[in-house]
PDB file of N, CA and C in Angstrom:
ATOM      1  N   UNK A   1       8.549  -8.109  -5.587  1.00  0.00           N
ATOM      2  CA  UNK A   1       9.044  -7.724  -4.263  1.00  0.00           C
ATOM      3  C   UNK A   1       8.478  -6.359  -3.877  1.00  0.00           C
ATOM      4  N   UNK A   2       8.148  -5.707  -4.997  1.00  0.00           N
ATOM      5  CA  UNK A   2       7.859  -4.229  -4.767  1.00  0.00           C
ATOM      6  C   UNK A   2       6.386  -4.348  -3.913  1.00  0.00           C
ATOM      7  N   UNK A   3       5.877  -5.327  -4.532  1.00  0.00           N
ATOM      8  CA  UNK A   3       4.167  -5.369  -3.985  1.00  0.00           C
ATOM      9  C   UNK A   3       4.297  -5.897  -2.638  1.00  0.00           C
ATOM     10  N   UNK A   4       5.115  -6.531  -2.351  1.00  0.00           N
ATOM     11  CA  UNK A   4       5.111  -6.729  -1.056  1.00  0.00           C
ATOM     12  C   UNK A   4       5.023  -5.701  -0.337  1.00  0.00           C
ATOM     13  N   UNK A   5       6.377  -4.113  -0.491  1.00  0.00           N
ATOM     14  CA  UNK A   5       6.352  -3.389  -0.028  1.00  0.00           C
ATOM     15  C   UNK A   5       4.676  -2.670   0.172  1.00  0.00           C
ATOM     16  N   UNK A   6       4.578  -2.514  -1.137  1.00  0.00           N
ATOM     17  CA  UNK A   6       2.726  -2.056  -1.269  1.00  0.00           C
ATOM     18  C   UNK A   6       1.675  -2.278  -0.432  1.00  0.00           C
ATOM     19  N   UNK A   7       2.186  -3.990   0.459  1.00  0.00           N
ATOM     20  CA  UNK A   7       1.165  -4.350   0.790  1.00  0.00           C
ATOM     21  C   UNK A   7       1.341  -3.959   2.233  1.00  0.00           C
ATOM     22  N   UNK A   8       2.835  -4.023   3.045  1.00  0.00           N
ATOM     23  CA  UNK A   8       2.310  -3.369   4.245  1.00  0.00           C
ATOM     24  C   UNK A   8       2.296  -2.121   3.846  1.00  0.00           C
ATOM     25  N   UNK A   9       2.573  -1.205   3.047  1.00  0.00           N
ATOM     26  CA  UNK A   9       1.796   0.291   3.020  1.00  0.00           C
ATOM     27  C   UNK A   9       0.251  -0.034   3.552  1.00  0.00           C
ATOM     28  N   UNK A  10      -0.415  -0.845   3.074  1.00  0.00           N
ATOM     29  CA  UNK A  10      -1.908  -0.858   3.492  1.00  0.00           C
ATOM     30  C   UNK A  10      -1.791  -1.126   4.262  1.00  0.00           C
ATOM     31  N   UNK A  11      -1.108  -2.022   5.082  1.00  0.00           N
ATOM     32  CA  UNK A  11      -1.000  -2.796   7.146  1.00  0.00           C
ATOM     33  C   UNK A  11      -0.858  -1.589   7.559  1.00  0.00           C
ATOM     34  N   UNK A  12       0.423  -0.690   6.923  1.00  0.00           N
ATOM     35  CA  UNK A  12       0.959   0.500   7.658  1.00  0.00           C
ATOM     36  C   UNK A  12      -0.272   1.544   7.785  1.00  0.00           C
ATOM     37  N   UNK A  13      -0.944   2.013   6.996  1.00  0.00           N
ATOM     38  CA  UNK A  13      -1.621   2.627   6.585  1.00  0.00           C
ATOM     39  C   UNK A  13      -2.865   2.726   7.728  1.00  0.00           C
ATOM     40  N   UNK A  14      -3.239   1.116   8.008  1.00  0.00           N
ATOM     41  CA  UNK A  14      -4.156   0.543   8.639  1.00  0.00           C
ATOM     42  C   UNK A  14      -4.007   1.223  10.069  1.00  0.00           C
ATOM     43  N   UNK A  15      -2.315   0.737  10.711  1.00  0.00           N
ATOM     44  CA  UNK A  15      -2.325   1.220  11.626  1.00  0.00           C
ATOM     45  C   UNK A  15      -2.135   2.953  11.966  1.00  0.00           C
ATOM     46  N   UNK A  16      -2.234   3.515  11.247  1.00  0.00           N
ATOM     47  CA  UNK A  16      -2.201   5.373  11.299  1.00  0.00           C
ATOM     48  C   UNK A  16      -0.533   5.368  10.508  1.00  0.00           C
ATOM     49  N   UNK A  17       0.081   4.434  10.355  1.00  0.00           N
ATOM     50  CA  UNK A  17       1.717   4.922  10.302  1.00  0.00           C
ATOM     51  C   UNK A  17       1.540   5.150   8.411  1.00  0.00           C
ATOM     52  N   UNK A  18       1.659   6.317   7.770  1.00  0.00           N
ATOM     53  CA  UNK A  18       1.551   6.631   6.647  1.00  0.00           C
ATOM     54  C   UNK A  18       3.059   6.879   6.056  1.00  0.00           C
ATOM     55  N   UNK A  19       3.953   5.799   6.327  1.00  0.00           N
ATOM     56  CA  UNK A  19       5.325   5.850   6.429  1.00  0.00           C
ATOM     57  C   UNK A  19       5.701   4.944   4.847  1.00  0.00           C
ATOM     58  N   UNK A  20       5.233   3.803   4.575  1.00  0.00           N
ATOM     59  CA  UNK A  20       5.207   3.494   3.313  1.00  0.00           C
ATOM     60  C   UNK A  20       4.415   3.656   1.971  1.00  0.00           C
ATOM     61  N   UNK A  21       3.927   4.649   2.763  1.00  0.00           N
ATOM     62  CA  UNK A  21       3.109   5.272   1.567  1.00  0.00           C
ATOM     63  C   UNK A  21       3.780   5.974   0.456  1.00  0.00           C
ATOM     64  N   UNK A  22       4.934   6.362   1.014  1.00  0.00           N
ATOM     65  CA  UNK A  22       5.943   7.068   0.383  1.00  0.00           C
ATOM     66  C   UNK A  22       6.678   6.091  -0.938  1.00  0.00           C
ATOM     67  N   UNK A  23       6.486   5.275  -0.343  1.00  0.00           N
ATOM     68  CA  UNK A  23       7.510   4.055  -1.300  1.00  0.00           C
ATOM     69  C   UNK A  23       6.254   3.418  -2.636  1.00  0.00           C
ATOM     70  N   UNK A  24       5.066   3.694  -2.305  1.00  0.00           N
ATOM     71  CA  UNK A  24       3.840   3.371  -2.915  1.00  0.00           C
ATOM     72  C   UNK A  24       2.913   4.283  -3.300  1.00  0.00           C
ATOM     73  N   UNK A  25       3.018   5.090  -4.308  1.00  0.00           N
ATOM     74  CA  UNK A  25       2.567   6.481  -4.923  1.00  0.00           C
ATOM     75  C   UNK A  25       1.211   6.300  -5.753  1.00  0.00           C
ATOM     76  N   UNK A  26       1.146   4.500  -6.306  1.00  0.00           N
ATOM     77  CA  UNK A  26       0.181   4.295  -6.952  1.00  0.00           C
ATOM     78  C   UNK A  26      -0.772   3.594  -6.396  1.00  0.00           C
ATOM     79  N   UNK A  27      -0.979   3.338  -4.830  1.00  0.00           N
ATOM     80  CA  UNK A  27      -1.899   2.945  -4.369  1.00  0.00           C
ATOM     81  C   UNK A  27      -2.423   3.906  -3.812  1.00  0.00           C
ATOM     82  N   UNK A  28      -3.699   3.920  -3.447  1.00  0.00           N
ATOM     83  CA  UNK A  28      -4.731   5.011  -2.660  1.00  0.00           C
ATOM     84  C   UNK A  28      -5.063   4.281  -1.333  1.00  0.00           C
ATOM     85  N   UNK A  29      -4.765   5.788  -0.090  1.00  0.00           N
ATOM     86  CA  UNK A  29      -5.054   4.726   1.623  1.00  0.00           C
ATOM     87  C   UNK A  29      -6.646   4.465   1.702  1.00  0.00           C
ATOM     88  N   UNK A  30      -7.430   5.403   0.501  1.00  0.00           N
ATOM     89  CA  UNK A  30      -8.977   4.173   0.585  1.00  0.00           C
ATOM     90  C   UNK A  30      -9.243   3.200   0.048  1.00  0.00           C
ATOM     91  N   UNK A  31      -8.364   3.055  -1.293  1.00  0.00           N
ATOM     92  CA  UNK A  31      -8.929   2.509  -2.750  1.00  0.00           C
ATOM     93  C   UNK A  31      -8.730   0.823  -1.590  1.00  0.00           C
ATOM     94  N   UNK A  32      -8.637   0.197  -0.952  1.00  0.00           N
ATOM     95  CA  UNK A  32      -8.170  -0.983  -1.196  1.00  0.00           C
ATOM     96  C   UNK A  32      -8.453  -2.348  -2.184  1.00  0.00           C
ATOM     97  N   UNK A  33      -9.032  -1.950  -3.447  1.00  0.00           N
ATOM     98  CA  UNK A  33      -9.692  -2.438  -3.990  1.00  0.00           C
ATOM     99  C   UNK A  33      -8.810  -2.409  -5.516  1.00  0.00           C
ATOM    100  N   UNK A  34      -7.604  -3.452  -5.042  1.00  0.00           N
ATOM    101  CA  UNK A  34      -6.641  -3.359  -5.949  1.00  0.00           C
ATOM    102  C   UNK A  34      -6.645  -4.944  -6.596  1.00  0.00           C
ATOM    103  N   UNK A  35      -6.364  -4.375  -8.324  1.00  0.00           N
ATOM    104  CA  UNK A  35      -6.732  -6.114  -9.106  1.00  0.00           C
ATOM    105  C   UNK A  35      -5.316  -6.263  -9.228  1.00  0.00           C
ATOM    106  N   UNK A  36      -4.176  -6.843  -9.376  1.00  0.00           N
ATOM    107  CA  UNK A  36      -3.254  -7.410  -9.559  1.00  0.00           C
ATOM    108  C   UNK A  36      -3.037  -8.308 -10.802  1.00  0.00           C
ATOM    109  N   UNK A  37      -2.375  -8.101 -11.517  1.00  0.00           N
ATOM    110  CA  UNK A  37      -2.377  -9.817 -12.563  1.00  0.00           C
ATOM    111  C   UNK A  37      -0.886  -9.738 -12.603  1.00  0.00           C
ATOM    112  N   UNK A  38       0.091  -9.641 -11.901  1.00  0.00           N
ATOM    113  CA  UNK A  38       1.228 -10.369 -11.750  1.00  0.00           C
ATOM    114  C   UNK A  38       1.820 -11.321 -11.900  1.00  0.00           C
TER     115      UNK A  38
END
């Protein structure tokens, strides 16, 4: 559920709103180049 949050951090991110970024400390707003094995 958490990655969900993660993932609009990047939508959010996308659109200028750097609002869930807060909730997502271990993603980077360039890296989008994230591997997952969940």
């Amino acid at each position: 559920m958490l990655f969900f949050f993660c993932v609009l951090a990047l939508v959010a991110q996308s659109y200028g709103q750097l609002h869930f970024s807060e909730n997502c400390p271990d993603i980077t707003p360039r890296d989008t180049d994230f591997e997952v094995s969940d």
